[in-house]
C-alpha atoms as a PDB file:
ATOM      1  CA  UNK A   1      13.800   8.967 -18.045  1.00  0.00           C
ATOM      2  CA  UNK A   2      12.591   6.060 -16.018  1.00  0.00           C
ATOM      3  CA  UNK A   3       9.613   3.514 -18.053  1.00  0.00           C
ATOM      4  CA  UNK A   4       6.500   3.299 -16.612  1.00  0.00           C
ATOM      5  CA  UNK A   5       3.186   2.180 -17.655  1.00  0.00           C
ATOM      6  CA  UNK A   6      -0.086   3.024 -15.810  1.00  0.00           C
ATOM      7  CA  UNK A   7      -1.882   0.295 -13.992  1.00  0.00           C
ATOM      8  CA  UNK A   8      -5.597   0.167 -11.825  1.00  0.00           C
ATOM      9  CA  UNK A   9      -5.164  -1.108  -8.233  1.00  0.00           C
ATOM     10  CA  UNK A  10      -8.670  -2.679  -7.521  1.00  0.00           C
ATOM     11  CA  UNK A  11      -9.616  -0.675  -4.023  1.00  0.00           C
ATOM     12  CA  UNK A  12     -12.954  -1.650  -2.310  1.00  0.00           C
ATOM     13  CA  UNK A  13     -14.276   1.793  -4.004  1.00  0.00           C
ATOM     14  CA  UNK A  14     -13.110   0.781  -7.453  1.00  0.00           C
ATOM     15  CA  UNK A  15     -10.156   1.613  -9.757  1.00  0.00           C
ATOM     16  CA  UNK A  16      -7.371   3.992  -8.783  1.00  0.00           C
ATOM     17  CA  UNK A  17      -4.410   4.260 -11.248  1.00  0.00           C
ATOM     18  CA  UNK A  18      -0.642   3.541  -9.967  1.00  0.00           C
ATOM     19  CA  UNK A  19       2.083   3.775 -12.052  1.00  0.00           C
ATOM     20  CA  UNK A  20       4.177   0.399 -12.423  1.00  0.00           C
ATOM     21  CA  UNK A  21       7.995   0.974 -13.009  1.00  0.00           C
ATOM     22  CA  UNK A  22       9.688  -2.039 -13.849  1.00  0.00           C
ATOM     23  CA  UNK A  23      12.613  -3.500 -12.168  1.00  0.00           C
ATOM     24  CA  UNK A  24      13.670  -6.731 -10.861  1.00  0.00           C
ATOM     25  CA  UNK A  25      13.724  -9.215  -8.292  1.00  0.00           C
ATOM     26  CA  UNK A  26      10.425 -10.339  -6.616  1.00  0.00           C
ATOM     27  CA  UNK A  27      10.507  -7.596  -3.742  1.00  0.00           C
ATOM     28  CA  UNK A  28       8.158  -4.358  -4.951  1.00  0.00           C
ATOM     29  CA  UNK A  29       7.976  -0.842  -3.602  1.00  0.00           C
ATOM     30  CA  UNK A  30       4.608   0.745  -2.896  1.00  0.00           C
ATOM     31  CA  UNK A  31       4.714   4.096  -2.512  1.00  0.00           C
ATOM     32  CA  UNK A  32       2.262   6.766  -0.903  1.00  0.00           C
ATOM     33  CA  UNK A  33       2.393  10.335  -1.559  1.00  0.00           C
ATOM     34  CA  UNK A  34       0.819  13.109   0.918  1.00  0.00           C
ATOM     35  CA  UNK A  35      -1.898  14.278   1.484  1.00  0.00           C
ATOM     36  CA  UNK A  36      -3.394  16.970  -0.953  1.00  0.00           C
ATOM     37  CA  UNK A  37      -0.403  15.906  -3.214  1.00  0.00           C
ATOM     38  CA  UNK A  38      -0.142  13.708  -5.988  1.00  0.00           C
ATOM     39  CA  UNK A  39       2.636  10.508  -7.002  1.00  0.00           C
ATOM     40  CA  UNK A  40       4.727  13.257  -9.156  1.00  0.00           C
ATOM     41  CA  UNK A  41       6.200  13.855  -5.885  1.00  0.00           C
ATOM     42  CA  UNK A  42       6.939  10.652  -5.148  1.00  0.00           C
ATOM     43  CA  UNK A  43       9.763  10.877  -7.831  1.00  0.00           C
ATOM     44  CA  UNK A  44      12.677  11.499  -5.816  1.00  0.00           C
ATOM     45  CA  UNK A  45      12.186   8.606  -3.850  1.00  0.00           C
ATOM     46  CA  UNK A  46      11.119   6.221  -7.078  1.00  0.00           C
ATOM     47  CA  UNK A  47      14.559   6.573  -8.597  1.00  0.00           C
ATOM     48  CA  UNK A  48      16.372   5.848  -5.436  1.00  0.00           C
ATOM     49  CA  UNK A  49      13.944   2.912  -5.638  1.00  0.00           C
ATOM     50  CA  UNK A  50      14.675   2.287  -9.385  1.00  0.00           C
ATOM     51  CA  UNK A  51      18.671   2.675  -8.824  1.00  0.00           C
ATOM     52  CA  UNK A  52      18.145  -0.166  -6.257  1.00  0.00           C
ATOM     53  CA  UNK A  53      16.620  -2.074  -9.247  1.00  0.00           C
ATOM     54  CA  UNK A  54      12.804  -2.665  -7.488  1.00  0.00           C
ATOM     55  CA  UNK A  55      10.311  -3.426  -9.558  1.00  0.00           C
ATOM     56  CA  UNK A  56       7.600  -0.213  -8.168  1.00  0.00           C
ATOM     57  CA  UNK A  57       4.345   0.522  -7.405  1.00  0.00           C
ATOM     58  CA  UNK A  58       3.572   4.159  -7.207  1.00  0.00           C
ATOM     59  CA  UNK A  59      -0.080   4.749  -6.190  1.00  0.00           C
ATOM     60  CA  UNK A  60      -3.187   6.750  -5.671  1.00  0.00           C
ATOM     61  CA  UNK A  61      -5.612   6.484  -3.073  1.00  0.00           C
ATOM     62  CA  UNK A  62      -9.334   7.265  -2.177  1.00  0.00           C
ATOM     63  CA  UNK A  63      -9.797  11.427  -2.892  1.00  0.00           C
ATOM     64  CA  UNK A  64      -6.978  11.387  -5.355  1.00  0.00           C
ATOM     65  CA  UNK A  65      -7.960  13.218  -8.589  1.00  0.00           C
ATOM     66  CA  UNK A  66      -8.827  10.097 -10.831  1.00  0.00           C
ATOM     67  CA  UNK A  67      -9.167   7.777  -8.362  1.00  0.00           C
ATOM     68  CA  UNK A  68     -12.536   6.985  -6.772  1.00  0.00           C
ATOM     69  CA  UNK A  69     -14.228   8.995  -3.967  1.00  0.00           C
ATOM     70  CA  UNK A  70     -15.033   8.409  -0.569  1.00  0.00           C
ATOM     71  CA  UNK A  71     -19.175   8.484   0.481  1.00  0.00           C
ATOM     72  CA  UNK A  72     -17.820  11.731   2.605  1.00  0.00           C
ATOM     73  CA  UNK A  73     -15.025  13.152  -0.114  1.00  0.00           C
ATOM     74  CA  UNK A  74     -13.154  13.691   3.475  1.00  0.00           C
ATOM     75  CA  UNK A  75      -9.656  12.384   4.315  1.00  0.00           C
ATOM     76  CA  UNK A  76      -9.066  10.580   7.036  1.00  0.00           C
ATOM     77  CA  UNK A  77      -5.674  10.469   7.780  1.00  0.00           C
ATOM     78  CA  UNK A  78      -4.862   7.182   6.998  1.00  0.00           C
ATOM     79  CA  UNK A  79      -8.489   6.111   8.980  1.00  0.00           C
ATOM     80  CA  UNK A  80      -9.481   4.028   5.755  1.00  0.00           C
ATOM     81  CA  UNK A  81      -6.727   5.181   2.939  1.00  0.00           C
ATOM     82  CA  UNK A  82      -4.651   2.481   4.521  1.00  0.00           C
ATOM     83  CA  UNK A  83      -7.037   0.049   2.322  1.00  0.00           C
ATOM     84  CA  UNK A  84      -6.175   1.160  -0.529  1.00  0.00           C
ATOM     85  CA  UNK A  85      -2.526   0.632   0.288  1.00  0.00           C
ATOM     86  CA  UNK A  86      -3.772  -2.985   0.866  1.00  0.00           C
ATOM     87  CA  UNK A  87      -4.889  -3.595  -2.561  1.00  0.00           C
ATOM     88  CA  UNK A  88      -2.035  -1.953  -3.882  1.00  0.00           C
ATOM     89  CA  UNK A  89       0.082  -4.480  -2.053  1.00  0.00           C
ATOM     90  CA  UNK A  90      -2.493  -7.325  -3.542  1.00  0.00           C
ATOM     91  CA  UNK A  91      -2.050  -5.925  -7.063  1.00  0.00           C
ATOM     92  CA  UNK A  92       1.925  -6.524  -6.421  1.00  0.00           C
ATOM     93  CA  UNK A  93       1.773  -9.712  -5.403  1.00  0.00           C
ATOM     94  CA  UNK A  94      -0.217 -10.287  -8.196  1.00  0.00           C
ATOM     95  CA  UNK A  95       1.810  -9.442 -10.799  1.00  0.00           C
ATOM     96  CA  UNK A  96       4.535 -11.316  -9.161  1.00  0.00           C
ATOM     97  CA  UNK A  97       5.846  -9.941  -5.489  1.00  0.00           C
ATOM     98  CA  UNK A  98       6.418 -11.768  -2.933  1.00  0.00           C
ATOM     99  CA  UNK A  99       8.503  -9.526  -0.718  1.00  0.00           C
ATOM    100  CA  UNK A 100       7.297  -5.880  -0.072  1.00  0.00           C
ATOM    101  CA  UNK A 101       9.065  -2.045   1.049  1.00  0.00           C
ATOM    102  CA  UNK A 102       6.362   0.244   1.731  1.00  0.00           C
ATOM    103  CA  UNK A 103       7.151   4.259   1.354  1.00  0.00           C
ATOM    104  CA  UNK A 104       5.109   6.996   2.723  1.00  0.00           C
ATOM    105  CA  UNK A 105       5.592  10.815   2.464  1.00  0.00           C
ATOM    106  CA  UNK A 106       3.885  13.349   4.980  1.00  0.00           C
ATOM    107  CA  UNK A 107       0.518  11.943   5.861  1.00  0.00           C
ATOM    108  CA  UNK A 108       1.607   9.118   3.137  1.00  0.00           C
ATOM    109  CA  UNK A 109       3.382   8.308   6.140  1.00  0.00           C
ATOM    110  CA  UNK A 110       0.288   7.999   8.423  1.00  0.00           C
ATOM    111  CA  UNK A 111      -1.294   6.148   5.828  1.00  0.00           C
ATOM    112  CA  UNK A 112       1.245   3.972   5.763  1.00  0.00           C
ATOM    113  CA  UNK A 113       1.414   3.484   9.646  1.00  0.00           C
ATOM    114  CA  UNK A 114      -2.293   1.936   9.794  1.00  0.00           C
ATOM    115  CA  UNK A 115      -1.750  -0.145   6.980  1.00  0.00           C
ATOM    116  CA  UNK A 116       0.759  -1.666   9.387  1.00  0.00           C
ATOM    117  CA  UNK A 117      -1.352  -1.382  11.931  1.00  0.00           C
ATOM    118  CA  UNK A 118      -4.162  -3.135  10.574  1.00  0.00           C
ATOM    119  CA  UNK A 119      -2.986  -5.088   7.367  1.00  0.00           C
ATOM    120  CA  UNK A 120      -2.763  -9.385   7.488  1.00  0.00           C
ATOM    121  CA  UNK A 121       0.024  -7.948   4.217  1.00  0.00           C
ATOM    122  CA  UNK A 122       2.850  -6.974   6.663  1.00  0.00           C
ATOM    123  CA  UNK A 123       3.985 -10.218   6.766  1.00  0.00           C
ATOM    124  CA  UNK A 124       5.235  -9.950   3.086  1.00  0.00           C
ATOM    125  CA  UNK A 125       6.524  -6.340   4.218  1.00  0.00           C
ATOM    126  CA  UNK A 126      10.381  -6.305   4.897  1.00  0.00           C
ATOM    127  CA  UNK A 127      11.281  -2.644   4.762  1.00  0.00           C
ATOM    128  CA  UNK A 128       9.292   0.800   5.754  1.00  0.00           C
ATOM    129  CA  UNK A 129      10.575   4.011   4.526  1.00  0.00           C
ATOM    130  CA  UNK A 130       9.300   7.049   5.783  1.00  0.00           C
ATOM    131  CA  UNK A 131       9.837  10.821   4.532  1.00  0.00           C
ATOM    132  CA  UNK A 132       8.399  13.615   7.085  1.00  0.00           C
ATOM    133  CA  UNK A 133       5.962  11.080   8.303  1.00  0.00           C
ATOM    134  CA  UNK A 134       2.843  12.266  10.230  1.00  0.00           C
ATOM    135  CA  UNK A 135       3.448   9.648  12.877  1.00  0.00           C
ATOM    136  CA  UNK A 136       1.058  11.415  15.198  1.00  0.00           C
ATOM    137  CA  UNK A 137      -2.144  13.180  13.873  1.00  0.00           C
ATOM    138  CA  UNK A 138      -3.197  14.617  17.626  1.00  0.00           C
ATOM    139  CA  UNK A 139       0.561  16.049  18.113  1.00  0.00           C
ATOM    140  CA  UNK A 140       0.619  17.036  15.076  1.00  0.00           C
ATOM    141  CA  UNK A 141      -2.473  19.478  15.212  1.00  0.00           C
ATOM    142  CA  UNK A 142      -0.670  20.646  18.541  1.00  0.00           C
ATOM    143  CA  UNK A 143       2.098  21.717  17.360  1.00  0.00           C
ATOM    144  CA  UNK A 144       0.457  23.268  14.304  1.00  0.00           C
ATOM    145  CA  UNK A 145      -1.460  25.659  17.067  1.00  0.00           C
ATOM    146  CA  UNK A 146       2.035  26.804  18.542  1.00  0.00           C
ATOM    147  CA  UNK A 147       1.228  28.902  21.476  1.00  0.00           C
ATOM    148  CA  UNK A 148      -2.876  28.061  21.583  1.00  0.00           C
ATOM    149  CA  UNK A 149      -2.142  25.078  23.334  1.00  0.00           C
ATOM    150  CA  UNK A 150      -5.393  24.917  25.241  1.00  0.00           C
ATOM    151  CA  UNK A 151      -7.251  25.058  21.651  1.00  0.00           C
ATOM    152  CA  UNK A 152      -5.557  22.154  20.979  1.00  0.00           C
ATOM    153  CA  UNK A 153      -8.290  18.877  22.794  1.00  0.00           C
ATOM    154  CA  UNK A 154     -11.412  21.144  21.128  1.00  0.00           C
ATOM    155  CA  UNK A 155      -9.528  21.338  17.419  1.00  0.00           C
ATOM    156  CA  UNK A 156      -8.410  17.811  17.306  1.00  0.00           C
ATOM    157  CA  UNK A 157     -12.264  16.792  18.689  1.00  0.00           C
ATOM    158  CA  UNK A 158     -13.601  18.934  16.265  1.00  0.00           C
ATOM    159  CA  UNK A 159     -11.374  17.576  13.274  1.00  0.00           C
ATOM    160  CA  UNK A 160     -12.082  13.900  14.744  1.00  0.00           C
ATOM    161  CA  UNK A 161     -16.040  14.373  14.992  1.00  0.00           C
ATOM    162  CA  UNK A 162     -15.704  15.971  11.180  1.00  0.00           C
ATOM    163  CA  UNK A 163     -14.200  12.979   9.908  1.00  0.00           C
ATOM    164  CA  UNK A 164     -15.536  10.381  11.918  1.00  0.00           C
ATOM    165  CA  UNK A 165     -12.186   9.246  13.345  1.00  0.00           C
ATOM    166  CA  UNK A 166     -10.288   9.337  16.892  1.00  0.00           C
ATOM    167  CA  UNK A 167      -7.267  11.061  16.211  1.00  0.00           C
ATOM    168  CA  UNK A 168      -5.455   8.948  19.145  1.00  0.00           C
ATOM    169  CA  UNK A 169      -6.405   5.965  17.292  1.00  0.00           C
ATOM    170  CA  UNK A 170      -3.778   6.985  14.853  1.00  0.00           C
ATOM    171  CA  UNK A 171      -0.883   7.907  17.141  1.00  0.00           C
ATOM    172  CA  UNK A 172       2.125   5.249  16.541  1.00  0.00           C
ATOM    173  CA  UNK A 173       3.158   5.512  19.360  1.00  0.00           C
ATOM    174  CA  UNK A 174       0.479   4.977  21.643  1.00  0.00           C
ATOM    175  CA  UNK A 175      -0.878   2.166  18.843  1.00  0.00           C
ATOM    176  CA  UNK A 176       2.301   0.710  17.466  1.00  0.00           C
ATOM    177  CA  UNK A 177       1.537  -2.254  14.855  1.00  0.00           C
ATOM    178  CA  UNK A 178       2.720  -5.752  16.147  1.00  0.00           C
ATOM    179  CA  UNK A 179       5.100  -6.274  12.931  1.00  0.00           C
ATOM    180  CA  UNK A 180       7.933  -3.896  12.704  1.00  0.00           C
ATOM    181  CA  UNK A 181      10.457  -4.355  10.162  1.00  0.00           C
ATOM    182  CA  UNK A 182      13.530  -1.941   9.737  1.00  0.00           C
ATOM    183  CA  UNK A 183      12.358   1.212   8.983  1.00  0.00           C
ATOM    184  CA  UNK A 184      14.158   4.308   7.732  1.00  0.00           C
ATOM    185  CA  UNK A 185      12.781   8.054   8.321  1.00  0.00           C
ATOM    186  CA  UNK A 186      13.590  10.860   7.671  1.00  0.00           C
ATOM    187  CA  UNK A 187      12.772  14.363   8.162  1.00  0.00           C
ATOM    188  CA  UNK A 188      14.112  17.969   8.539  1.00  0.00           C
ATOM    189  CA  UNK A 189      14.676  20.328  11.284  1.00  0.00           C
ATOM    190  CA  UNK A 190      13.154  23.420   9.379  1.00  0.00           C
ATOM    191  CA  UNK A 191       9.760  21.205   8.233  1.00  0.00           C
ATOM    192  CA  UNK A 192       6.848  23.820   9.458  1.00  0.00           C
ATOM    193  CA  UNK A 193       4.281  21.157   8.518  1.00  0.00           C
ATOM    194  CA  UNK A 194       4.955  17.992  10.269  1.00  0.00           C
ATOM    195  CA  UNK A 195       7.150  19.278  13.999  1.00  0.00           C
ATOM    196  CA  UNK A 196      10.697  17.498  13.878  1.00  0.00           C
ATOM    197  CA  UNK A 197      10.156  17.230  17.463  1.00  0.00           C
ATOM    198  CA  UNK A 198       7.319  14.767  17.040  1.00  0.00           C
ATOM    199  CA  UNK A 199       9.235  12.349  14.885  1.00  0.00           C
ATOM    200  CA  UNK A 200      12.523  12.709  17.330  1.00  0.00           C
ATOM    201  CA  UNK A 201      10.147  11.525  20.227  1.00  0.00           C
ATOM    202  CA  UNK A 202       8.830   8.365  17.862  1.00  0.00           C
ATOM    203  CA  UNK A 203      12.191   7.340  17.207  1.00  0.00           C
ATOM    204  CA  UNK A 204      12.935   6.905  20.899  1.00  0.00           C
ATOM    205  CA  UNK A 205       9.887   5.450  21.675  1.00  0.00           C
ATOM    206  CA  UNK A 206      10.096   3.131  18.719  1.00  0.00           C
ATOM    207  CA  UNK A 207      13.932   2.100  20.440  1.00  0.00           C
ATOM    208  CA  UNK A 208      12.092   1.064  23.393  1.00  0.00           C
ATOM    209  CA  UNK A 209       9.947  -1.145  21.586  1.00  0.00           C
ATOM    210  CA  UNK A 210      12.454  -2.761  19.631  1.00  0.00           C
ATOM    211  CA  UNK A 211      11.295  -1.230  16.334  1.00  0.00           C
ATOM    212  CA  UNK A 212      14.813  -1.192  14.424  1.00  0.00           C
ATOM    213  CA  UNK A 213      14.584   2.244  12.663  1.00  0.00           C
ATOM    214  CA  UNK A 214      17.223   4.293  11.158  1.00  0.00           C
ATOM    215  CA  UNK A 215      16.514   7.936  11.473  1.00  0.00           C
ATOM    216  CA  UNK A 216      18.283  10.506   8.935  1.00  0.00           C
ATOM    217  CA  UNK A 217      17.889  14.461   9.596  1.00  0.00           C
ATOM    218  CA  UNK A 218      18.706  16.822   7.378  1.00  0.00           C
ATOM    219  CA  UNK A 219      19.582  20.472   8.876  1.00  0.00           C
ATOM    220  CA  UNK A 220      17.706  23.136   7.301  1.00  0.00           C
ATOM    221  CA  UNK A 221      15.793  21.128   4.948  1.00  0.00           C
ATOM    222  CA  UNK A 222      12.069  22.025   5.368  1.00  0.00           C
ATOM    223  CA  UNK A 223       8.720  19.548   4.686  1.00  0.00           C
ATOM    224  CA  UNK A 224      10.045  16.544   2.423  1.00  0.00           C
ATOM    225  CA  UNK A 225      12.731  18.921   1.196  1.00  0.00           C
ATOM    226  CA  UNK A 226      15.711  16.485   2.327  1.00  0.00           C
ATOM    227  CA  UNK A 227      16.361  15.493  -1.535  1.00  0.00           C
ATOM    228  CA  UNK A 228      16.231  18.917  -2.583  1.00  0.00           C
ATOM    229  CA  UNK A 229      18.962  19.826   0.235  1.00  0.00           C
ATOM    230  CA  UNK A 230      21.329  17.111  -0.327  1.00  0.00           C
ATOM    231  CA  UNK A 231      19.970  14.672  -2.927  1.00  0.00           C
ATOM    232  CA  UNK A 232      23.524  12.325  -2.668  1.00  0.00           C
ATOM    233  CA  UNK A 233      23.050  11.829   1.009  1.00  0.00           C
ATOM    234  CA  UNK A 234      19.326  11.480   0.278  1.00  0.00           C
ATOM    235  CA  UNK A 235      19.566   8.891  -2.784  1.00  0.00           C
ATOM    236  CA  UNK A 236      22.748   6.587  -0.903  1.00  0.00           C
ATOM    237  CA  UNK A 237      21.114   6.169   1.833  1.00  0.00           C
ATOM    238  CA  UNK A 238      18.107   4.669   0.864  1.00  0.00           C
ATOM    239  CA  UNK A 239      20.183   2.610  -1.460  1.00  0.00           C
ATOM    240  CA  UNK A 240      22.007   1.293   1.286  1.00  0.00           C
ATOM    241  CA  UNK A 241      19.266   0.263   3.749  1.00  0.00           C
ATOM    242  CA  UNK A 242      18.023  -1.253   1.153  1.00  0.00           C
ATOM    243  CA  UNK A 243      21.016  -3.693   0.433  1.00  0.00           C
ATOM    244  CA  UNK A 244      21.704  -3.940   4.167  1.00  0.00           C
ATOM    245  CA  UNK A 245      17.767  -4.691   5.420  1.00  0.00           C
ATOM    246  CA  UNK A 246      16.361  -6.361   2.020  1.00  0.00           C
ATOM    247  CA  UNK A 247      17.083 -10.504   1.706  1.00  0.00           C
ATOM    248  CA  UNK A 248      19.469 -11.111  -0.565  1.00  0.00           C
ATOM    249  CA  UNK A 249      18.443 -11.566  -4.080  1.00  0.00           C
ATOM    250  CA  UNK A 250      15.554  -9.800  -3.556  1.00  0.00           C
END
């Protein structure tokens, strides 16, 4: 088993636990689960992390169950979670980071996308991995409707006026974030959650905005099922960007 010990991140709505895994070096991992999901399924990833010998952060945000609620108990897509994210990188730093990798799953991967968007803490971020990342929230509900393409403008205005958020606002690729470090995705061809098409069209328009990213697809693995498919090719790889993107000795 890998040693933990449960921590509180300080978020603007109060304590949210995070496990803290040892490890060592002064660049941490903070990593973001999906939405509706909790960090147990972040544990693929963490001992990819924890092989790479990163000291981690695994977190819970706004929503979670036992962390604090949102006025509206609504999520947002990564709208305001991305705060929490924030703090979580503040709590790092505080307990002695000084470089960061940020992980995001599903719409852990949104999240992750306005925190570097909108975060003055990217500058201590040096890597970005992202599993089945919801890198678009509008395309996203698209592609979800299949066929009922002209439903699509009315659901995503209804889903925006619910949760008080423009859904375009959150498209990466229409709002790219001025910082982008190396960044490794990946994602499966059989995912019915998150389109593989979407995430095949961000990684050619992030190559025409110079964001370096590595992009990994696994055939026949469905929604952040890539570890489960091939958990060697899964595991390595992350190890590797790591040692090839991180500084070294960190």
């Amino acid at each position: 088993g890998i040693d933990f010990t449960e921590i509180q991140v300080h978020t603007e709505l109060g304590p949210a636990p995070a496990w803290y895994v040892p490890g060592k070096g002064d660049t941490w991992v903070v990593m973001v689960h999906g939405g509706n999901g909790r960090r147990q399924g972040n544990l693929h990833a963490l001992q990819a992390f924890h092989d790479a010998g990163l000291p981690i952060l695994d977190i819970t945000y706004r929503n979670d169950l036992g962390a604090p609620r949102s006025p509206d108990h609504l999520i947002h897509a990564g709208a305001t979670e991305w705060r929490d994210v924030e703090a979580a990188a503040k709590t790092a730093q505080s307990m002695g980071a000084k470089k960061l990798v940020i992980f995001g799953a599903s719409m852990g991967g949104s999240i992750v996308g306005q925190f570097m968007v909108h975060s003055a803490e990217m500058s201590k971020v040096k890597a970005v991995v992202l599993e089945n990342p919801m890198v678009s929230p509008p395309q996203t509900i698209d592609a979800a409707l299949g066929g009922w393409k002209f439903v699509g403008p009315l659901a995503r205005a209804v889903t925006g006026w619910r949760i008080g958020v423009d859904l375009d606002d959150l498209d990466l690729m229409r709002h790219p974030p001025r910082i982008k470090p190396p960044t490794l995705v990946f994602h499966g061809d059989a995912d019915r959650d998150i389109d593989v098409n979407i995430t095949r069209r961000f990684v050619a328009a992030a190559k025409r905005m110079d964001w370096p990213v590595q992009y990994e697809e696994f055939p026949g693995a469905g929604h952040t099922e890539e570890w489960n498919l091939d958990h060697t090719r899964y595991h390595d790889t992350v190890v590797a960007f790591l040692k090839r993107t991180l500084p070294v000795g960190g």
